[in-house]
PDB file of N, CA and C in Angstrom:
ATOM      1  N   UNK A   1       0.808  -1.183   0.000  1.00  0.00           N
ATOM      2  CA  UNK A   1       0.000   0.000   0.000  1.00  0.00           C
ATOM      3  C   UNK A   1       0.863   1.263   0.000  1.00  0.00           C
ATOM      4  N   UNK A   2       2.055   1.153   0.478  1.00  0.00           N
ATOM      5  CA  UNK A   2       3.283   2.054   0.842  1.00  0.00           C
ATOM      6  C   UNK A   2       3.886   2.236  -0.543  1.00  0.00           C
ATOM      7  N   UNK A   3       3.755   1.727  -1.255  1.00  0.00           N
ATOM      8  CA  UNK A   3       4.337   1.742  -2.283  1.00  0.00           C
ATOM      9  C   UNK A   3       3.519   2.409  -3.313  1.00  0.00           C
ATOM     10  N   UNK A   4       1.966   1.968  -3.290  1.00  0.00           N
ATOM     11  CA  UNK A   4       1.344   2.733  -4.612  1.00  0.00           C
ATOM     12  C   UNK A   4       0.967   4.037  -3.893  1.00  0.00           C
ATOM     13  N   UNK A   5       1.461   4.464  -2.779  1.00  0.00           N
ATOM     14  CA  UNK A   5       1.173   6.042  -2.418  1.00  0.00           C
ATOM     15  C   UNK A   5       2.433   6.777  -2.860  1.00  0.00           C
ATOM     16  N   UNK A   6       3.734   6.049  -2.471  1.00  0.00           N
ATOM     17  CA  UNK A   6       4.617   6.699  -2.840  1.00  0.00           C
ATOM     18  C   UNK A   6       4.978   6.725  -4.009  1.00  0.00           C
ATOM     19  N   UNK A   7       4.275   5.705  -5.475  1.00  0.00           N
ATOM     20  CA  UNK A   7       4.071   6.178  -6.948  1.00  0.00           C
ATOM     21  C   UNK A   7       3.243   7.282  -6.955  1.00  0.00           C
ATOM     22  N   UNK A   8       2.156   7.133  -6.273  1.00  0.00           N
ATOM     23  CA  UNK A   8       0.908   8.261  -6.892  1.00  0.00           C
ATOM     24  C   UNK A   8       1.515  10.030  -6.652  1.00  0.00           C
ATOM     25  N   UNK A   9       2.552   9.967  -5.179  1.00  0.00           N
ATOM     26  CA  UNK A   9       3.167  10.827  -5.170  1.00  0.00           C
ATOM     27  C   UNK A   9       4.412  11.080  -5.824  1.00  0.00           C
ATOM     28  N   UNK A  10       5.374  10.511  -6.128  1.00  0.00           N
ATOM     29  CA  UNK A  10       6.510  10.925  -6.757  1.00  0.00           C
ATOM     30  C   UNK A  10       5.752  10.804  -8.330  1.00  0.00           C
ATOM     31  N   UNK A  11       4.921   9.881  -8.655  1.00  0.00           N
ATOM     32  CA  UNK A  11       4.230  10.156 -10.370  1.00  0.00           C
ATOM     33  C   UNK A  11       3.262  10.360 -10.892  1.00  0.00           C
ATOM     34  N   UNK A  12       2.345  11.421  -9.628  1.00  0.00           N
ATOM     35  CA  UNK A  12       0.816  11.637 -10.398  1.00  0.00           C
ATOM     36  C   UNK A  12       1.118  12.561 -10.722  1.00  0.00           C
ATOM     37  N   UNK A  13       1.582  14.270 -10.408  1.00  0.00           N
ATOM     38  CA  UNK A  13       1.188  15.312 -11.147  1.00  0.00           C
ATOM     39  C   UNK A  13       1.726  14.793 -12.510  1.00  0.00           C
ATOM     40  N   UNK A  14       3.133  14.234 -13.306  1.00  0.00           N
ATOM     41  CA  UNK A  14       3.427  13.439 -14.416  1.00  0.00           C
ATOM     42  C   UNK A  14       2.199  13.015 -14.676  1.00  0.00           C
ATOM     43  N   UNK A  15       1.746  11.692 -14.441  1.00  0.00           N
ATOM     44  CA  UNK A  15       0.503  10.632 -14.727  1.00  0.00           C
ATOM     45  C   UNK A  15      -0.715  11.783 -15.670  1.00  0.00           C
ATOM     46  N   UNK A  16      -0.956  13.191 -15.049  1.00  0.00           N
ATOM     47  CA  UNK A  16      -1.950  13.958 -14.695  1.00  0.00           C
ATOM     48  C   UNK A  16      -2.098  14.673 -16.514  1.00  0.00           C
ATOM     49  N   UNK A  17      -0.581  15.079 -15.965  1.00  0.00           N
ATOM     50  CA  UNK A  17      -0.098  16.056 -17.028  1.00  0.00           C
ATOM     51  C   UNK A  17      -0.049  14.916 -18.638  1.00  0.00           C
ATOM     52  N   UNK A  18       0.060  14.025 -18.476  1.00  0.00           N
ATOM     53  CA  UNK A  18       0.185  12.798 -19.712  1.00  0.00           C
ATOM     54  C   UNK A  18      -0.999  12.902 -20.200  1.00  0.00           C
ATOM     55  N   UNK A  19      -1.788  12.109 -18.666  1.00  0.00           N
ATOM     56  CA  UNK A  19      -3.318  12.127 -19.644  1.00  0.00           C
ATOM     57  C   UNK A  19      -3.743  12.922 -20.073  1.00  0.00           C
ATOM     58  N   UNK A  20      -3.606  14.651 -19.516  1.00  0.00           N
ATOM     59  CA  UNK A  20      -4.093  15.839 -20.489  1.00  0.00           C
ATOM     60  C   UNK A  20      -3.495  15.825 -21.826  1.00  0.00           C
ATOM     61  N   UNK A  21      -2.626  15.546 -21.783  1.00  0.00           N
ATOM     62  CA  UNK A  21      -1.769  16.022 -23.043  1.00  0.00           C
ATOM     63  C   UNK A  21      -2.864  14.924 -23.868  1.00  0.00           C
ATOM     64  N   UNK A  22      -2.920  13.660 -23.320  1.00  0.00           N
ATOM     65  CA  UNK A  22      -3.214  12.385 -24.487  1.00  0.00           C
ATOM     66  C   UNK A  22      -5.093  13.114 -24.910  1.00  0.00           C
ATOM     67  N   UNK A  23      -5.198  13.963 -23.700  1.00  0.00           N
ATOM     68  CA  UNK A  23      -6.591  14.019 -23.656  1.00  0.00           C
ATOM     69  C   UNK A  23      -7.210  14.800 -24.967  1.00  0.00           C
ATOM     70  N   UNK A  24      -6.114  15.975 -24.100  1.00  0.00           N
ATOM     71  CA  UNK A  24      -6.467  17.426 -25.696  1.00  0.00           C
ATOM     72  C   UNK A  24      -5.692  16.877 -26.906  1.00  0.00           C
ATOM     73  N   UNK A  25      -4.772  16.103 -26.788  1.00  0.00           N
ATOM     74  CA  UNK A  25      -4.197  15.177 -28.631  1.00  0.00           C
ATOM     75  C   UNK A  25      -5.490  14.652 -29.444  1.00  0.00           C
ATOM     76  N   UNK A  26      -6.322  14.023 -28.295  1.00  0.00           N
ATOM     77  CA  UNK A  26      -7.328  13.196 -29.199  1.00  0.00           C
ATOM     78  C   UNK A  26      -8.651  14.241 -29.548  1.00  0.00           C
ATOM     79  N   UNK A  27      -8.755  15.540 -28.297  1.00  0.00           N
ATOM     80  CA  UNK A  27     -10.247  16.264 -29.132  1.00  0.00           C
ATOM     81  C   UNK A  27      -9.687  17.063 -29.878  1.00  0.00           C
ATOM     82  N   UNK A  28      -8.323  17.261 -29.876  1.00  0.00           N
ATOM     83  CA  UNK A  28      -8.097  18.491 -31.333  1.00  0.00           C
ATOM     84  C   UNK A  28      -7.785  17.712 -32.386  1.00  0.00           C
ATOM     85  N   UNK A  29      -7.658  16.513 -32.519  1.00  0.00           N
ATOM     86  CA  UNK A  29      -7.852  15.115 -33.917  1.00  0.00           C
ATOM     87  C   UNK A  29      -9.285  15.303 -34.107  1.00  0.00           C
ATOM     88  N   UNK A  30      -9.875  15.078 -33.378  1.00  0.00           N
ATOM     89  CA  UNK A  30     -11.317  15.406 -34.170  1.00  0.00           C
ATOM     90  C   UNK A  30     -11.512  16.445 -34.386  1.00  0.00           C
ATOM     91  N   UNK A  31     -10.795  17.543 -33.586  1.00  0.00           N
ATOM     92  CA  UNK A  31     -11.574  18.648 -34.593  1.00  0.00           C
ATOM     93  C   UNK A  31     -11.102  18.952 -35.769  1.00  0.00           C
ATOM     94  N   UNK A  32      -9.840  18.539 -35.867  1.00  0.00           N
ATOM     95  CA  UNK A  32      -8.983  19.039 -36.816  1.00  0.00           C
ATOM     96  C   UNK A  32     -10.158  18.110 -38.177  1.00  0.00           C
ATOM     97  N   UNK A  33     -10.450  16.813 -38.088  1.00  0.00           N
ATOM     98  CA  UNK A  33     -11.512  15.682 -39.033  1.00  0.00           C
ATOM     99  C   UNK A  33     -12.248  16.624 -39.372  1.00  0.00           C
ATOM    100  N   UNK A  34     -13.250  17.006 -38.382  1.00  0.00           N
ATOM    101  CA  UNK A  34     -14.267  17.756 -38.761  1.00  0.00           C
ATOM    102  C   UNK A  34     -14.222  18.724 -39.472  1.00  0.00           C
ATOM    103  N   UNK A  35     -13.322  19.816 -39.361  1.00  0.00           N
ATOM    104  CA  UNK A  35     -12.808  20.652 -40.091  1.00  0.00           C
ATOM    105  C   UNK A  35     -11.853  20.505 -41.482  1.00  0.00           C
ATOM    106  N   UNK A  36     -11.547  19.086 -41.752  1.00  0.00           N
ATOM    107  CA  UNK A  36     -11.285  18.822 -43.079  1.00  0.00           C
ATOM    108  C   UNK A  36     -12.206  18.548 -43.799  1.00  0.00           C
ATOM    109  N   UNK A  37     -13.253  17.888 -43.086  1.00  0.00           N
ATOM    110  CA  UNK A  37     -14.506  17.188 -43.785  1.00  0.00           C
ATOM    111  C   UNK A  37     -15.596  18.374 -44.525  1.00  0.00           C
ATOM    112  N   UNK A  38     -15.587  19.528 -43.346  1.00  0.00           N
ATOM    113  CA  UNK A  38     -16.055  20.406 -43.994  1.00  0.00           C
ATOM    114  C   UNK A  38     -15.506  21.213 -45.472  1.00  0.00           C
ATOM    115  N   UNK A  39     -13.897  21.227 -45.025  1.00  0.00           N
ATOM    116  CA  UNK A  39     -13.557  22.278 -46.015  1.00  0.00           C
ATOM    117  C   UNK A  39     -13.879  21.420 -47.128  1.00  0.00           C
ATOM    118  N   UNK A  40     -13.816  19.730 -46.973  1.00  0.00           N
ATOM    119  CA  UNK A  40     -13.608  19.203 -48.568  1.00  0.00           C
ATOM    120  C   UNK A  40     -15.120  19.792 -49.119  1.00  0.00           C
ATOM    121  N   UNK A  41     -16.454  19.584 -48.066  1.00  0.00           N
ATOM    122  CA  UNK A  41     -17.557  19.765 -48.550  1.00  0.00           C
ATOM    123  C   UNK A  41     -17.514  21.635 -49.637  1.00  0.00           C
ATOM    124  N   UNK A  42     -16.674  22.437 -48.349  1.00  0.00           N
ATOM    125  CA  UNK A  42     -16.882  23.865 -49.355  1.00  0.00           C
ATOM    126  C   UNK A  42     -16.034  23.372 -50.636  1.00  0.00           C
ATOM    127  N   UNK A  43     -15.034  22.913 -50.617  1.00  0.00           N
ATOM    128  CA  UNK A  43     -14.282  22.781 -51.799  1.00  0.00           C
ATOM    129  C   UNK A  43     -15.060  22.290 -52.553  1.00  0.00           C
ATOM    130  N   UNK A  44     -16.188  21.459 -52.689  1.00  0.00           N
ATOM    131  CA  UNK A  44     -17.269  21.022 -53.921  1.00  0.00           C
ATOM    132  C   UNK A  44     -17.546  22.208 -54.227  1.00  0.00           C
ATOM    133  N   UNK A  45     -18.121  22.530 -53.228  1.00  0.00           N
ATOM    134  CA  UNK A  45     -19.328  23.605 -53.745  1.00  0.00           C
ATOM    135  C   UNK A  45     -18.979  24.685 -54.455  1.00  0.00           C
ATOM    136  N   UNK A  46     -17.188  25.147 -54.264  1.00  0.00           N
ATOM    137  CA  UNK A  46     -16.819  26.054 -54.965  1.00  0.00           C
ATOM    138  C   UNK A  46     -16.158  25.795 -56.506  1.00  0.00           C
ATOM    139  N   UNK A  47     -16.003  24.049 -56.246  1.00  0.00           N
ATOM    140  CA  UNK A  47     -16.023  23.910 -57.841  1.00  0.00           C
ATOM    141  C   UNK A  47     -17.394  23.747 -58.566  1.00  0.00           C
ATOM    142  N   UNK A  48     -18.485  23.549 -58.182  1.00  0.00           N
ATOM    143  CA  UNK A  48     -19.524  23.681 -58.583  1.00  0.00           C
ATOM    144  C   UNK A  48     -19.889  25.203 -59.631  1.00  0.00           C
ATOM    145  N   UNK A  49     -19.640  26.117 -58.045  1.00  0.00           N
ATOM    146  CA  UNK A  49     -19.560  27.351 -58.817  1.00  0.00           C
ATOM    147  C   UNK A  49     -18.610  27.874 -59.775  1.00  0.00           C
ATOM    148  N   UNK A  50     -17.380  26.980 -59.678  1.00  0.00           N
ATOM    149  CA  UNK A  50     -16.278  27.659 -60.827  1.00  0.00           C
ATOM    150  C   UNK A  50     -16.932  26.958 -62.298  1.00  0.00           C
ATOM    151  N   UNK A  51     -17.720  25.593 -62.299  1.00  0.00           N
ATOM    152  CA  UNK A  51     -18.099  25.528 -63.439  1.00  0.00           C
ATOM    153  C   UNK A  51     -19.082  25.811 -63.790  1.00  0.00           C
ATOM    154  N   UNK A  52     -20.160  26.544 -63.198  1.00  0.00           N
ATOM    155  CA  UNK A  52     -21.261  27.176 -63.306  1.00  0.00           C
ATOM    156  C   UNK A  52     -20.734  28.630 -64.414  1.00  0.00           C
ATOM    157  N   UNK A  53     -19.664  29.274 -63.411  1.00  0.00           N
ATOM    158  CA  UNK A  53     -19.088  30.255 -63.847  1.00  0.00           C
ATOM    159  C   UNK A  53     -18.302  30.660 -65.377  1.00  0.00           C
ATOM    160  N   UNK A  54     -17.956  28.880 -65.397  1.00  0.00           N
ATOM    161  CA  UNK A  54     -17.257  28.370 -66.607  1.00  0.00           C
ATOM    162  C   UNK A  54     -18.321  29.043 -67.724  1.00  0.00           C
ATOM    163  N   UNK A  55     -19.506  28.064 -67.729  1.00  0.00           N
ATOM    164  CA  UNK A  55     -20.495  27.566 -68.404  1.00  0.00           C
ATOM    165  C   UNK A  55     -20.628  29.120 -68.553  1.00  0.00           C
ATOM    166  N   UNK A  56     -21.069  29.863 -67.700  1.00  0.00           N
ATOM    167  CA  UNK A  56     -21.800  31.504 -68.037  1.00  0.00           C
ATOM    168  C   UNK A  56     -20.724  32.393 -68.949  1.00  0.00           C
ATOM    169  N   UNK A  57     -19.052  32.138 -68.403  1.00  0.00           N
ATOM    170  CA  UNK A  57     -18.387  33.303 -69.605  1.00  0.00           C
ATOM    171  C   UNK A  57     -18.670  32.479 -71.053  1.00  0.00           C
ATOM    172  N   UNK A  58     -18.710  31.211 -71.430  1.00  0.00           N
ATOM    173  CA  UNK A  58     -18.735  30.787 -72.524  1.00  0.00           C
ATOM    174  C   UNK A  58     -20.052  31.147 -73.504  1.00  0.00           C
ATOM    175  N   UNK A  59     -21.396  31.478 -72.347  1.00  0.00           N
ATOM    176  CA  UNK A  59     -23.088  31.644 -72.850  1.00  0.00           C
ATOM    177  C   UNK A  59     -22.604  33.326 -73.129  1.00  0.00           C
ATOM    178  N   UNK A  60     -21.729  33.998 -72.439  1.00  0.00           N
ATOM    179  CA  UNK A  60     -21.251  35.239 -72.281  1.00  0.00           C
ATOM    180  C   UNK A  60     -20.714  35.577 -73.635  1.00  0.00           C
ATOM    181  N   UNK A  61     -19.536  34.852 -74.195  1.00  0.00           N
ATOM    182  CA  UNK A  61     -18.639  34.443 -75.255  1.00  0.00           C
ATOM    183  C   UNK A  61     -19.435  34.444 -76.651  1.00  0.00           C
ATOM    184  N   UNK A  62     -20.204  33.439 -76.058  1.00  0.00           N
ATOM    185  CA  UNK A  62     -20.925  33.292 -77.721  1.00  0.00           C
ATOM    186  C   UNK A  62     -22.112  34.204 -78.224  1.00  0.00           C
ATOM    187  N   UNK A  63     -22.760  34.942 -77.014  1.00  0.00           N
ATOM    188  CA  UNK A  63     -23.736  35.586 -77.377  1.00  0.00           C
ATOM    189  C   UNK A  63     -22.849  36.895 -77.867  1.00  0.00           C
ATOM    190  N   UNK A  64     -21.753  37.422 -77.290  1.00  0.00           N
ATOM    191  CA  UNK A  64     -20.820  38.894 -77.996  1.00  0.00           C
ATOM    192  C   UNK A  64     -20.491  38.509 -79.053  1.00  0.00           C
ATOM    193  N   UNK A  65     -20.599  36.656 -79.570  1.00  0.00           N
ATOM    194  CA  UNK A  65     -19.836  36.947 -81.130  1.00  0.00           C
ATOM    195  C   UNK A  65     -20.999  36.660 -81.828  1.00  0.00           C
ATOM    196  N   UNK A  66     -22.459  36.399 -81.162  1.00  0.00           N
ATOM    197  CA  UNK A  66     -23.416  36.512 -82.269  1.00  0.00           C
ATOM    198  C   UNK A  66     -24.003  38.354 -82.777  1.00  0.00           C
ATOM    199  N   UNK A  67     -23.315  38.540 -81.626  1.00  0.00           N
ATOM    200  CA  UNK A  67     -23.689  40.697 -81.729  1.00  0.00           C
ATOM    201  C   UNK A  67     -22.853  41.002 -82.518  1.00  0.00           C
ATOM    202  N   UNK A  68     -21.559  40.437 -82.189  1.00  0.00           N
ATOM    203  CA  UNK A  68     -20.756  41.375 -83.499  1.00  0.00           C
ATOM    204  C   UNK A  68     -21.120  40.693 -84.603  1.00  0.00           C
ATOM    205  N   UNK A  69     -21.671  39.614 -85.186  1.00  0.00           N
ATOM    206  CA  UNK A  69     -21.664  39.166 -86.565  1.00  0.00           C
ATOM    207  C   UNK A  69     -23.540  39.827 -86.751  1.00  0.00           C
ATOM    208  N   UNK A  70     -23.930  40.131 -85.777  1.00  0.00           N
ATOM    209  CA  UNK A  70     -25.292  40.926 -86.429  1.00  0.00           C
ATOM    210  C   UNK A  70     -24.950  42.693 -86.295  1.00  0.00           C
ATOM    211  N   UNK A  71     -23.953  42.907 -85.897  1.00  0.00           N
ATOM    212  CA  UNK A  71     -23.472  44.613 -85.961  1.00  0.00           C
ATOM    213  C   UNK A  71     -22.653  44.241 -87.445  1.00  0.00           C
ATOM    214  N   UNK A  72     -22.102  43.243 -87.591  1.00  0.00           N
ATOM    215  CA  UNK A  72     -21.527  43.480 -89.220  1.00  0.00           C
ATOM    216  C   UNK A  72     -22.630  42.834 -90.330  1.00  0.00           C
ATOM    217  N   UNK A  73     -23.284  42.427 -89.924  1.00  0.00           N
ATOM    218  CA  UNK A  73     -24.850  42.429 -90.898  1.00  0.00           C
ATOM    219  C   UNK A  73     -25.159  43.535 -91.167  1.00  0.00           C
ATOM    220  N   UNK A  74     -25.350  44.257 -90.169  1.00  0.00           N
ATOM    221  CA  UNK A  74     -26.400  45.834 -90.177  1.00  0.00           C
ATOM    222  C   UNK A  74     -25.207  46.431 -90.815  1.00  0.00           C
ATOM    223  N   UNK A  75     -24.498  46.573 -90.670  1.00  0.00           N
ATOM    224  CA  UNK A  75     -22.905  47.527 -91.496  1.00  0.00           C
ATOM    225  C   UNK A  75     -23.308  47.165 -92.946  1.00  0.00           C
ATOM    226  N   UNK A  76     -23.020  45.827 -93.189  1.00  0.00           N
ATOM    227  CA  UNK A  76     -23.278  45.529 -94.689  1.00  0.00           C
ATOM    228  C   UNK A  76     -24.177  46.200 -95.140  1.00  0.00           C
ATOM    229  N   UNK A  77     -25.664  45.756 -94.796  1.00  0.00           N
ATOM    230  CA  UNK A  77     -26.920  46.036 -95.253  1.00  0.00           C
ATOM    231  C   UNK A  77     -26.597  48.030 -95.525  1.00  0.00           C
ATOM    232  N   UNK A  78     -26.545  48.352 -94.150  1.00  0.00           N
ATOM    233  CA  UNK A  78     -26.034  49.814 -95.030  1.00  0.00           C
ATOM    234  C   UNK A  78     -25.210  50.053 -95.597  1.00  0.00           C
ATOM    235  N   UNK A  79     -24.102  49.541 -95.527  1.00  0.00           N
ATOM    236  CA  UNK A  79     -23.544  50.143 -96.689  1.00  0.00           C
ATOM    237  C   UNK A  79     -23.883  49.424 -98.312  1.00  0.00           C
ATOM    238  N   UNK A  80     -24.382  48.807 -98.236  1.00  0.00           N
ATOM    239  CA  UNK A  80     -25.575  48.152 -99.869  1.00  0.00           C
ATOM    240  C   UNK A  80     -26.723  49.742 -99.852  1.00  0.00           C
ATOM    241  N   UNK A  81     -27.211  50.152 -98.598  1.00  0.00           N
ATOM    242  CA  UNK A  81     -28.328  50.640 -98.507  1.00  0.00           C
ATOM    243  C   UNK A  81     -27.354  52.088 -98.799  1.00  0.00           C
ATOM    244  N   UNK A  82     -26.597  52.334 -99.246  1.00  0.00           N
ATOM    245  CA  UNK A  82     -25.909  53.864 -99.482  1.00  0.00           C
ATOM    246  C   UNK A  82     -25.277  53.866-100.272  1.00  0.00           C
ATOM    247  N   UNK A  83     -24.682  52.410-101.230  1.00  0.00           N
ATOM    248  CA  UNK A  83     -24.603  52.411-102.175  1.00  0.00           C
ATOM    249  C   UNK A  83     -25.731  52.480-103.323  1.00  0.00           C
ATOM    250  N   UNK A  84     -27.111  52.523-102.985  1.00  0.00           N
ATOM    251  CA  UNK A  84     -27.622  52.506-104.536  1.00  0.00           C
ATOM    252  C   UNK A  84     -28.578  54.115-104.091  1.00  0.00           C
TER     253      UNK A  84
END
């Protein structure tokens, strides 16, 4: 009995200080999980939006080159329409 008092005293504040350490090692592992798990989730969502974004400069793209080929229609047509 003399003996596990004089461990608990010469090695509990040690013992004490271990298990905290082991304690806060294991809830900042999960948080650290949780917080990867999330970012992967934003990381979808922001490629979602980069190809959303994709998709819109290209609807963007093609509708400015259907304007300029109907601004050089209307050019033609007048200048036919000022030639006669």
């Amino acid at each position: 009995m003399q003996e596990i008092i004089s461990i608990v005293t010469n090695y509990g504040i040690s013992m004490i200080i271990v298990c905290l350490f082991i304690w806060d090692w294991i809830t900042n592992r999960k948080v650290v999980t949780d917080t990867l798990k999330e970012m992967a989730a934003t990381n979808a969502n922001i490629e979602k939006c980069l190809v959303n974004m994709e998709q819109h400069n290209e609807n963007v793209s093609k509708s400015l080159d259907l304007l300029n080929k109907a601004m050089e229609n209307q050019d033609w047509k007048l200048d036919k329409l000022l030639e006669r």
